[in-house]
C-alpha atoms as a PDB file:
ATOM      1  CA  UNK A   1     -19.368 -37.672 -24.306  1.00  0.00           C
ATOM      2  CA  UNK A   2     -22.021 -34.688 -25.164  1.00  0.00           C
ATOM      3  CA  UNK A   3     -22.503 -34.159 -21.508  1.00  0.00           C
ATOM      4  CA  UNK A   4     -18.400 -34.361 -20.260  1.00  0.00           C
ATOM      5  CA  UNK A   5     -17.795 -31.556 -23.779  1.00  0.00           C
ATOM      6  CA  UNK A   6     -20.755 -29.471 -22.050  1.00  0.00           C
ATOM      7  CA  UNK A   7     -19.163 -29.238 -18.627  1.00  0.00           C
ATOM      8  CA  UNK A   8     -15.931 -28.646 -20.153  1.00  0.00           C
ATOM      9  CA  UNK A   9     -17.257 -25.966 -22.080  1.00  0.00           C
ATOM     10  CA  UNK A  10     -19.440 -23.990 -19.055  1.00  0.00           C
ATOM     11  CA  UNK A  11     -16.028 -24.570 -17.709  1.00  0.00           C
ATOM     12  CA  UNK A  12     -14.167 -22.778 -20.502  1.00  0.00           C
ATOM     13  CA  UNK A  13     -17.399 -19.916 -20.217  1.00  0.00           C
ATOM     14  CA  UNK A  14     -16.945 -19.243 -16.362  1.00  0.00           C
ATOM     15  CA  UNK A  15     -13.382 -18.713 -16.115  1.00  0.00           C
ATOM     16  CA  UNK A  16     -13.470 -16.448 -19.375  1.00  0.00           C
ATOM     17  CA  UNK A  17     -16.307 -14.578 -18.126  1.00  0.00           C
ATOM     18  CA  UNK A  18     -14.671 -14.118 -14.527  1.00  0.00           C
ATOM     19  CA  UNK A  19     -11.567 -13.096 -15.906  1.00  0.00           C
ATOM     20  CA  UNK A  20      -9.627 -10.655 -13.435  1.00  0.00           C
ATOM     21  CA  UNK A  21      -9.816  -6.934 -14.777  1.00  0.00           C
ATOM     22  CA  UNK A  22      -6.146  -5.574 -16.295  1.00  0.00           C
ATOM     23  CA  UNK A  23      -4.120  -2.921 -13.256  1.00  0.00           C
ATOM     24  CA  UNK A  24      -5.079   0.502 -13.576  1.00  0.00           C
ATOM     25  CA  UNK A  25      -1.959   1.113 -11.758  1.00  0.00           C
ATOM     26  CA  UNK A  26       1.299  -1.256 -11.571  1.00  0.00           C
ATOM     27  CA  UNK A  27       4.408  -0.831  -9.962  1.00  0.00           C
ATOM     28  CA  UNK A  28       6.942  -3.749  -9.233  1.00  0.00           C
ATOM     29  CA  UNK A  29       9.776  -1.606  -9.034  1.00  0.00           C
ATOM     30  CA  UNK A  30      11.804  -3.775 -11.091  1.00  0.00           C
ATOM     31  CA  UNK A  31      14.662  -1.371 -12.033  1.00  0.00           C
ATOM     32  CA  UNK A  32      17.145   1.043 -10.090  1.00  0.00           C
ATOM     33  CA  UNK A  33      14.957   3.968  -9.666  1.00  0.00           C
ATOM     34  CA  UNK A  34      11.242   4.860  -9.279  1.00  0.00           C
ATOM     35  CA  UNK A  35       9.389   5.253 -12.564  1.00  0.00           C
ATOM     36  CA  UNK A  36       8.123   9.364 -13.596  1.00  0.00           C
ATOM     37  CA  UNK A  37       4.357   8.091 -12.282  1.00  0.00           C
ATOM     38  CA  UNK A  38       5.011   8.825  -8.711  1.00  0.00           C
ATOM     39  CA  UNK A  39       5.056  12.470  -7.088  1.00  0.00           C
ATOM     40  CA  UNK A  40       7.902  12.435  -4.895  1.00  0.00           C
ATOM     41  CA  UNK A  41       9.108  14.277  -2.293  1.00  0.00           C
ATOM     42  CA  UNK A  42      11.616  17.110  -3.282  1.00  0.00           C
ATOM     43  CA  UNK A  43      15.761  17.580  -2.287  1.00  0.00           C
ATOM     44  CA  UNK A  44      16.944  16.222   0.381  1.00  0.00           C
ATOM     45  CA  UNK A  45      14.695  14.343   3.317  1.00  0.00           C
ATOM     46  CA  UNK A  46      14.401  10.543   2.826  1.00  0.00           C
ATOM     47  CA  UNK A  47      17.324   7.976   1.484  1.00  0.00           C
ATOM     48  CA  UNK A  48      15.913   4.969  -0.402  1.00  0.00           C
ATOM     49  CA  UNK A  49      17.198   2.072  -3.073  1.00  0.00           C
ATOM     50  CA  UNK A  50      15.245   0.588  -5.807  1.00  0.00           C
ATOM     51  CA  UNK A  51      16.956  -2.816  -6.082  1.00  0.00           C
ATOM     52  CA  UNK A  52      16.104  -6.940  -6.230  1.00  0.00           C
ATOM     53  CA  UNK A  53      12.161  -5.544  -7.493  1.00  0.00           C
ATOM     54  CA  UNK A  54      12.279  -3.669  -4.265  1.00  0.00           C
ATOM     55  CA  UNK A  55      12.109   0.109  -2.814  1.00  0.00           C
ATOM     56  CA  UNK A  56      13.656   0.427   0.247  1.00  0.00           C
ATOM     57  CA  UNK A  57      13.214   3.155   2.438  1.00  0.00           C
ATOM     58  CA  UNK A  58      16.539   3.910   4.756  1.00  0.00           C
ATOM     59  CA  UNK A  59      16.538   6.986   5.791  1.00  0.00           C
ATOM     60  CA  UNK A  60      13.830   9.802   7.018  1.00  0.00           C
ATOM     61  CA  UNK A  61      15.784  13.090   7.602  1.00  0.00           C
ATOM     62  CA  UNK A  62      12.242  15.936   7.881  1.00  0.00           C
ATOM     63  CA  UNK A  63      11.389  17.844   9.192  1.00  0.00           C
ATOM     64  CA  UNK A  64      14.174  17.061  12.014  1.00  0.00           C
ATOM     65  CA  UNK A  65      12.460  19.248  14.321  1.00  0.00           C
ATOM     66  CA  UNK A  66      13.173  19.109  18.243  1.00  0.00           C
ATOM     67  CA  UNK A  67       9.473  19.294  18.404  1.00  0.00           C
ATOM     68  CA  UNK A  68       8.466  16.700  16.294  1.00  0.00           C
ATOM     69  CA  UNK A  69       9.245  13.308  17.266  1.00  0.00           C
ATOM     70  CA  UNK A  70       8.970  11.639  13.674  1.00  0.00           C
ATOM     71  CA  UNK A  71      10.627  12.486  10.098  1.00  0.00           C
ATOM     72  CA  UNK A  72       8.542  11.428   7.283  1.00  0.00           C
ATOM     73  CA  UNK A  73       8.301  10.916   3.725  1.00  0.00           C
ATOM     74  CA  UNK A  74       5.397  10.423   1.138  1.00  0.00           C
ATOM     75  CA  UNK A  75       4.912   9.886  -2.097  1.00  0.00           C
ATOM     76  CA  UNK A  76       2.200   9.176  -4.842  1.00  0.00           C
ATOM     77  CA  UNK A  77       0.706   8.363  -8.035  1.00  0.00           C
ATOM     78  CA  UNK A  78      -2.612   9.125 -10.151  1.00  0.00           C
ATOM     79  CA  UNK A  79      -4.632   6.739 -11.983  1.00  0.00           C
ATOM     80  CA  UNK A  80      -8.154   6.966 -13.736  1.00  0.00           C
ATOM     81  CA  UNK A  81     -10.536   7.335 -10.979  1.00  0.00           C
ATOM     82  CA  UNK A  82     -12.330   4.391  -9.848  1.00  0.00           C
ATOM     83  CA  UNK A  83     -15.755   4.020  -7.857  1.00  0.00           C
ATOM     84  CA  UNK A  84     -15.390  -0.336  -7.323  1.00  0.00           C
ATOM     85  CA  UNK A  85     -12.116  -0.903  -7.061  1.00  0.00           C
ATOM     86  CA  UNK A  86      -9.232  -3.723  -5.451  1.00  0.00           C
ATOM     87  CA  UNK A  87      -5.626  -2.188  -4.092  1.00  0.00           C
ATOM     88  CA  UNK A  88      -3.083  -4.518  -2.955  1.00  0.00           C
ATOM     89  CA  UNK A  89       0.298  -3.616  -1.655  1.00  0.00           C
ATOM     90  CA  UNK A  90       3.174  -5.668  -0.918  1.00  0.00           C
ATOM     91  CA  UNK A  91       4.948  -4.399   1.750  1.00  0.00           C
ATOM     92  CA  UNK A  92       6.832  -4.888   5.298  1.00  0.00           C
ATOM     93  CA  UNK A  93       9.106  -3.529   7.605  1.00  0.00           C
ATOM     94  CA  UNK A  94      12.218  -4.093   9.738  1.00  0.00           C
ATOM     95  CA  UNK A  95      12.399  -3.379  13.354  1.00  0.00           C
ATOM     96  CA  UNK A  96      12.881   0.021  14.566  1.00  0.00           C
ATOM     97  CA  UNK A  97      12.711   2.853  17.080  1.00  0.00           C
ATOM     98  CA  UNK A  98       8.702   4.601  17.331  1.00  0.00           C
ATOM     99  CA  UNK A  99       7.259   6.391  15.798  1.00  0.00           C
ATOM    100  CA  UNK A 100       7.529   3.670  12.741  1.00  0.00           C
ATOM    101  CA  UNK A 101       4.902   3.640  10.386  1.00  0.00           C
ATOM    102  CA  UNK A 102       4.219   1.959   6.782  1.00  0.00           C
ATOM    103  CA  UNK A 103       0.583   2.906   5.340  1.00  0.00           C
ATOM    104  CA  UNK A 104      -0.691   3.036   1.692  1.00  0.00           C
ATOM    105  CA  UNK A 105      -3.610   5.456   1.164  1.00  0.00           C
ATOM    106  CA  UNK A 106      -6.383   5.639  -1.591  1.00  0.00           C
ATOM    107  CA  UNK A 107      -7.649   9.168  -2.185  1.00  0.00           C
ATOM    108  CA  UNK A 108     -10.163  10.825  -4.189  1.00  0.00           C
ATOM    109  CA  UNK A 109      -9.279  13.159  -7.104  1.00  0.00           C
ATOM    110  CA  UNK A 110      -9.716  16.419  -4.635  1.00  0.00           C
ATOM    111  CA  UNK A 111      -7.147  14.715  -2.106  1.00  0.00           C
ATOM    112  CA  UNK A 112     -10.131  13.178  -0.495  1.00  0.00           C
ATOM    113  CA  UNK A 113      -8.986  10.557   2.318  1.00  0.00           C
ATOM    114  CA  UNK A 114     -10.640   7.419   1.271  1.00  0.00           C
ATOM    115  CA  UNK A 115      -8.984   4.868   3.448  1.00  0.00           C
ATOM    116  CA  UNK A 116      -6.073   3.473   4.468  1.00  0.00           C
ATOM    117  CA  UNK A 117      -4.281   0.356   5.470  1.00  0.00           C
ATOM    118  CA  UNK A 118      -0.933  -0.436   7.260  1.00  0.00           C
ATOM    119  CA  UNK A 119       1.645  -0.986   9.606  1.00  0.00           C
ATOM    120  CA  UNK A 120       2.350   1.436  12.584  1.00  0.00           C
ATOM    121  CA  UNK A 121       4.334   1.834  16.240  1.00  0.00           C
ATOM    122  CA  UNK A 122       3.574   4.490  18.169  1.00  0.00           C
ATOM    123  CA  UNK A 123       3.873   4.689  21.998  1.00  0.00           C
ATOM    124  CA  UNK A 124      -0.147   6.528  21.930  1.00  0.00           C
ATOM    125  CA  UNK A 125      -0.904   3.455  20.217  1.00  0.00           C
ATOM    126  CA  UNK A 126      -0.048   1.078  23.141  1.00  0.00           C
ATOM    127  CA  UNK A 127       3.005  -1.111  23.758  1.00  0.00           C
ATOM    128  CA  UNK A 128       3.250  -3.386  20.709  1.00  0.00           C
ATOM    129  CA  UNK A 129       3.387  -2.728  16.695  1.00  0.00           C
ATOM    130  CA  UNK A 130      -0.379  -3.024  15.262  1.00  0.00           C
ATOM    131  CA  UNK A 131      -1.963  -3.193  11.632  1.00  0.00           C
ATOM    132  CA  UNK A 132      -4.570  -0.781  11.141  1.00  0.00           C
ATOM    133  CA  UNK A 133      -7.122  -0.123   8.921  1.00  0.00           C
ATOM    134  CA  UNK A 134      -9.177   3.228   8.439  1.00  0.00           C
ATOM    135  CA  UNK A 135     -11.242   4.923   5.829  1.00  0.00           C
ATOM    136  CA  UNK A 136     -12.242   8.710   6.025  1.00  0.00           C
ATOM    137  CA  UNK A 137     -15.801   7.962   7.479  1.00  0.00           C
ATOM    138  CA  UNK A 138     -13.509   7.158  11.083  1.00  0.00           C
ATOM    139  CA  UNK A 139     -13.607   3.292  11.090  1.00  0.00           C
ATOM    140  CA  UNK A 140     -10.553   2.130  12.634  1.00  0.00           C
ATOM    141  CA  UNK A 141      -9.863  -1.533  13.188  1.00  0.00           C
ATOM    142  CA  UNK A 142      -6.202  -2.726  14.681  1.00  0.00           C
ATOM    143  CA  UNK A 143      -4.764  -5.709  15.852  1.00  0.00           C
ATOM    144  CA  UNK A 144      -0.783  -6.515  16.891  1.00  0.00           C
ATOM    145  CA  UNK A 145       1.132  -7.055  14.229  1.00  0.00           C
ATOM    146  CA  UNK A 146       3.081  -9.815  13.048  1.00  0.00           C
ATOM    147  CA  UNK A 147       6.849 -10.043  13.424  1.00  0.00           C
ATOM    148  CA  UNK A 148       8.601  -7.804  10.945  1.00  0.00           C
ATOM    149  CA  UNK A 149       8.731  -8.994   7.109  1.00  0.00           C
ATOM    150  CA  UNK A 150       6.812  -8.360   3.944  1.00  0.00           C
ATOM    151  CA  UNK A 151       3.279  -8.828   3.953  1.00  0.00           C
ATOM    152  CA  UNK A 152       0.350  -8.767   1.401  1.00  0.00           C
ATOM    153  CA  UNK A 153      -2.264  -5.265   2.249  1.00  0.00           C
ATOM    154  CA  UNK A 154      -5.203  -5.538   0.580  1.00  0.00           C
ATOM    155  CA  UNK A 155      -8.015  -2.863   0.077  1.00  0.00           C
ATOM    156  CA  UNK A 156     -11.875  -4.176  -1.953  1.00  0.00           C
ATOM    157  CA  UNK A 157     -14.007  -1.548  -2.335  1.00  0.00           C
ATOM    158  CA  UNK A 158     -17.521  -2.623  -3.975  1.00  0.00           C
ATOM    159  CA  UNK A 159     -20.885  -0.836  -3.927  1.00  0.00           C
ATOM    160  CA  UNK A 160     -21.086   0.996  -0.470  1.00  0.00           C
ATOM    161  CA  UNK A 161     -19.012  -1.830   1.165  1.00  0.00           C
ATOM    162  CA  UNK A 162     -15.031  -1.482   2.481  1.00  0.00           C
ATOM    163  CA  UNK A 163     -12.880  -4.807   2.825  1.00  0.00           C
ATOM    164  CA  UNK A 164      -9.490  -5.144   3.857  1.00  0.00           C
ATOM    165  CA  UNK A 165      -7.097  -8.495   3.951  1.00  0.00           C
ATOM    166  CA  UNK A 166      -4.193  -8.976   5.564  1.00  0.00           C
ATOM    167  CA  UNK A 167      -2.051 -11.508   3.693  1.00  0.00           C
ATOM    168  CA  UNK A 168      -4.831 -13.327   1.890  1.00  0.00           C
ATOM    169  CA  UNK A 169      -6.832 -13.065   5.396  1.00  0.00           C
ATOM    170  CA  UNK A 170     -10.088 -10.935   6.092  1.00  0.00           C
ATOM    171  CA  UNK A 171      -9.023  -8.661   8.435  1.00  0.00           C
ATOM    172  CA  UNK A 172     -12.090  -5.927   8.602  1.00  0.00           C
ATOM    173  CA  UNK A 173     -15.198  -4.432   6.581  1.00  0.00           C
ATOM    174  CA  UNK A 174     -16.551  -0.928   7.147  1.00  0.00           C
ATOM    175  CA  UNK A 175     -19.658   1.084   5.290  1.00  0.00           C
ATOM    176  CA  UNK A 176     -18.192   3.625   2.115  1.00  0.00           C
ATOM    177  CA  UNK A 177     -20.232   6.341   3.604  1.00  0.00           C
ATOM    178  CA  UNK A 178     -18.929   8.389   0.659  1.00  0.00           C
ATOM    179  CA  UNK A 179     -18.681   6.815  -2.624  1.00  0.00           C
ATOM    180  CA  UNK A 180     -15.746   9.293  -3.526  1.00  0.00           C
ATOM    181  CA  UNK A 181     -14.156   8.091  -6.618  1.00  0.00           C
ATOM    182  CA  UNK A 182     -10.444   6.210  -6.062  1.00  0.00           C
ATOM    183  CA  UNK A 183      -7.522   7.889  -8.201  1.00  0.00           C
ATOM    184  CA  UNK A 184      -4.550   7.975  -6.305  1.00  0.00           C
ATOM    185  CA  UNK A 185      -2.466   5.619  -4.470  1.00  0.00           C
ATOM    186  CA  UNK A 186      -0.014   7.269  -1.502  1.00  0.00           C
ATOM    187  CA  UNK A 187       2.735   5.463   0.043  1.00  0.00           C
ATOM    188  CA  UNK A 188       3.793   6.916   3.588  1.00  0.00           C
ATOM    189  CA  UNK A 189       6.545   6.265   5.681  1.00  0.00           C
ATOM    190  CA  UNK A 190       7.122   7.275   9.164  1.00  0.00           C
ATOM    191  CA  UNK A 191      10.689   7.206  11.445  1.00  0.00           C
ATOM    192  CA  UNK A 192      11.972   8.513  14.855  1.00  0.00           C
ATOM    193  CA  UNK A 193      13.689  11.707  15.433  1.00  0.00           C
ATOM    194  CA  UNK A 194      16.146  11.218  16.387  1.00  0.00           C
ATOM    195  CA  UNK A 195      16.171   7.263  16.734  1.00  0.00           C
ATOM    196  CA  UNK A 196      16.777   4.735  14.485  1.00  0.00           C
ATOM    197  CA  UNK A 197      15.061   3.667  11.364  1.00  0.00           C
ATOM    198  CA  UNK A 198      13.868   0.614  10.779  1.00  0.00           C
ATOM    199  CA  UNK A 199      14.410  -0.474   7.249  1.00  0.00           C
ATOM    200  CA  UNK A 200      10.952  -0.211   5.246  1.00  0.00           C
ATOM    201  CA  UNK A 201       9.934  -2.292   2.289  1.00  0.00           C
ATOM    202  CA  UNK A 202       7.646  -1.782  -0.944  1.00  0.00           C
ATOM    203  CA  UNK A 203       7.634  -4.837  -3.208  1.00  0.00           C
ATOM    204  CA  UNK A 204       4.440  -4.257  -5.559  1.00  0.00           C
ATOM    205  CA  UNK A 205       1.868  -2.096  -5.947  1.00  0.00           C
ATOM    206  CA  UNK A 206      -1.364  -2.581  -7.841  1.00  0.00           C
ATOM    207  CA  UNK A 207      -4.936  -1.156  -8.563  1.00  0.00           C
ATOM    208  CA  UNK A 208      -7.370  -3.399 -10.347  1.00  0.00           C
ATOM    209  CA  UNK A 209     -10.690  -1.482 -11.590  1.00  0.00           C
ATOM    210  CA  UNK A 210     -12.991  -4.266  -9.483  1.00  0.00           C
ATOM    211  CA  UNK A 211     -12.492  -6.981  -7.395  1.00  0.00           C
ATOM    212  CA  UNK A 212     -12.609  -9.223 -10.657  1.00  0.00           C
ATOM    213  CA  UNK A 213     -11.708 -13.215  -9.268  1.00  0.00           C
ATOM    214  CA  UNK A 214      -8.406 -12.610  -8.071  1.00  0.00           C
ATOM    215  CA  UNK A 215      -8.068 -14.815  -5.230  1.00  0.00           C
ATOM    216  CA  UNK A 216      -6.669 -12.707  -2.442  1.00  0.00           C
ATOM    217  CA  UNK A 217      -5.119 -15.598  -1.205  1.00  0.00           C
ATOM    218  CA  UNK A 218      -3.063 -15.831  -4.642  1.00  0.00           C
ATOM    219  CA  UNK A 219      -0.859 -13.006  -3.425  1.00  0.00           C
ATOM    220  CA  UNK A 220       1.001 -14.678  -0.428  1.00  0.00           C
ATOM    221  CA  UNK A 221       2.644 -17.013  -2.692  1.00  0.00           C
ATOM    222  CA  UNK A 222       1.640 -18.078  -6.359  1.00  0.00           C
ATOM    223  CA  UNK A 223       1.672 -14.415  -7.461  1.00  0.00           C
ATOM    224  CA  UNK A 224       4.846 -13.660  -5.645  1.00  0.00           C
ATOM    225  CA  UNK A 225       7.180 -12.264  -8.337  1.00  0.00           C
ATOM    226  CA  UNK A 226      10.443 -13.229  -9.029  1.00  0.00           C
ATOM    227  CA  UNK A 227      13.835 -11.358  -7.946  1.00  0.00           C
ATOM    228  CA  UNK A 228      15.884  -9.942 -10.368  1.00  0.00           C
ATOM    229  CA  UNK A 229      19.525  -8.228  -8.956  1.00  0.00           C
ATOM    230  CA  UNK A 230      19.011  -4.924 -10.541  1.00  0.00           C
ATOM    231  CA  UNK A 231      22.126  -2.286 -10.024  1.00  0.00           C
ATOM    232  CA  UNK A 232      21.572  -0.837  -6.430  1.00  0.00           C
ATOM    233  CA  UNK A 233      21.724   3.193  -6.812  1.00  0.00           C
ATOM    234  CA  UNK A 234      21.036   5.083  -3.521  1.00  0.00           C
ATOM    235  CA  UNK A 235      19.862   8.580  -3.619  1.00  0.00           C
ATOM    236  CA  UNK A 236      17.873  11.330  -1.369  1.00  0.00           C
ATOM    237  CA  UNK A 237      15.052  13.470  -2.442  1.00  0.00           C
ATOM    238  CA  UNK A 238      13.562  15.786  -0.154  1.00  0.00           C
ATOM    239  CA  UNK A 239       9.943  16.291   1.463  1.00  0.00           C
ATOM    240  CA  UNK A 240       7.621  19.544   2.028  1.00  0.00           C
ATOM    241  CA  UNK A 241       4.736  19.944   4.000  1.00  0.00           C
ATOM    242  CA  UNK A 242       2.987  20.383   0.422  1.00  0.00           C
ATOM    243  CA  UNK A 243       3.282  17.155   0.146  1.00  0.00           C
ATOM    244  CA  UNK A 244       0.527  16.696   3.133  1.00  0.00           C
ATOM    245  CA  UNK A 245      -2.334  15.694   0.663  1.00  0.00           C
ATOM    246  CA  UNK A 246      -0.847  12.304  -0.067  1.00  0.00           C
ATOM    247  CA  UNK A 247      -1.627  11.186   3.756  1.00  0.00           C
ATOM    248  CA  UNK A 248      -5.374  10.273   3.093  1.00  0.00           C
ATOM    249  CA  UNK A 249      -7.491   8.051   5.496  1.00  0.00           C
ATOM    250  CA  UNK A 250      -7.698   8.891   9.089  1.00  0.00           C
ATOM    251  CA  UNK A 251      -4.922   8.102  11.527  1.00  0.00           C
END
C-alpha cells in the first residue's frame, strides 16, 4: 500500500511541477470582430469576417498596383517580451491564384525579424504550394504543402535553439544566432493582383512564456476548440506601407 500511495504521489508531484505555463498572448477569435490588442491595417485594403471562432481573410485590395503582382495585408499584437518562448497558430488556407501566402511572424520589441513560419505560393518558389520556415539569421527550410485546410504552426524557442512543428510534427530546427527577446506576434496575408483570392483562415493564436509540457501533438485534435455561430459582420480596413514592420523573419 505505502509503495502504490508513493507512486501515486511522485505522480501527483510531476504533473504539478510540469504544469504548462499560462498564454502570454490568446486569441480564439470567438466573437464578430477582432479584439483592440491587434494593430490593424487602416481604411480600406483587406475584407475579412470574424465568425464560427474564426477570422477569415476574403479580400486583399493594396496596394493594387500594375507593378506589383500581390495585395497584402498585416496585422499585429504586443505581448511582454519573451527570451524562451512556444507560438502556435492555427491556421489554413483555401486554394487560390499566386502569389498566396499565410505566415505568422515573431519579432523583437525594435521590429526585429525573429522568425517565421507558414504557408506560401509563389511561381519563384517553384511549381507547387510549400510550408516554410525562416528566422532572421537566414535559415530557410520548405517542403510542399499539404492540400488546403487548417493546420497547427508551431514555433519553440529555448536557449539558443529554434524548433518548428507542423501539425504536431517536427518539421525543422535552426541555431537563435540572436537571442532577441519575442514580443510581438504578426499575422500576414498575401493575394494576387489581379487574380483571385483564396479564402485564408486564422483559428487560434497563442504565446506560452516556455515550452512548458504541452504536447505539440495535443493541438491537432484534443485541444481543438469548439465552434460557436457567432453573428457574421464583414468589414474592410485598410493597409499602409507603415505597416511594413509587422513582416518579420526572412522571406
Amino acid at each position: 500500500m505505502r509503495v502504490c500511495r508513493g507512486f501515486a504521489l511522485s505522480l501527483v508531484a510531476l504533473f504539478a511541477g510540469a504544469a504548462p505555463a499560462q498564454p502570454v498572448f490568446f486569441d480564439d477569435f470567438d466573437g464578430d470582430d477582432l479584439l483592440p490588442h491587434w494593430s490593424t491595417p487602416p481604411d480600406i485594403c483587406w475584407e475579412y469576417s470574424v465568425s464560427g471562432g474564426m477570422l477569415q481573410v476574403t479580400g486583399l485590395f493594396c496596394p493594387s498596383d500594375p507593378e506589383d503582382e500581390s495585395n497584402w495585408a498585416i496585422m499585429g499584437a504586443g505581448y511582454e517580451p519573451q527570451t524562451d518562448f512556444r507560438a502556435d497558430v492555427w491556421m489554413g488556407w483555401e486554394p487560390g491564384d499566386q502569389p498566396h501566402k499565410l505566415a505568422f511572424h515573431v519579432i523583437g520589441p525594435q521590429g526585429q525579424g525573429i522568425a517565421s513560419f507558414g504557408y506560401w505560393f509563389a511561381d519563384w518558389l517553384g511549381p507547387d504550394p510549400l510550408i516554410t520556415a525562416s528566422t532572421g539569421g537566414g535559415d530557410v527550410h520548405r517542403v510542399p504543402a499539404p492540400m488546403a485546410g487548417v493546420y497547427q504552426f508551431t514555433l519553440v524557442r529555448s536557449g539558443t535553439e529554434f524548433e518548428f512543428f507542423f501539425n504536431g510534427n517536427y518539421f525543422a530546427s535552426f541555431t537563435d544566432r540572436f537571442g532577441t527577446p519575442a514580443a510581438i506576434i504578426s499575422l500576414e496575408f498575401v493575394g494576387p493582383f489581379p487574380g483571385e483570392l483564396g479564402v485564408l483562415h486564422v483559428d487560434r493564436v497563442r504565446i506560452v512564456p516556455s515550452p512548458g509540457v504541452l504536447s505539440v501533438l495535443a493541438g491537432a485534435g484534443v485541444w481543438r476548440s469548439s465552434r460557436r455561430r457567432c453573428s457574421r459582420r464583414v468589414r474592410r480596413a485598410a493597409c499602409s506601407r507603415h505597416h511594413h514592420d509587422f513582416r518579420g523573419g526572412s522571406k
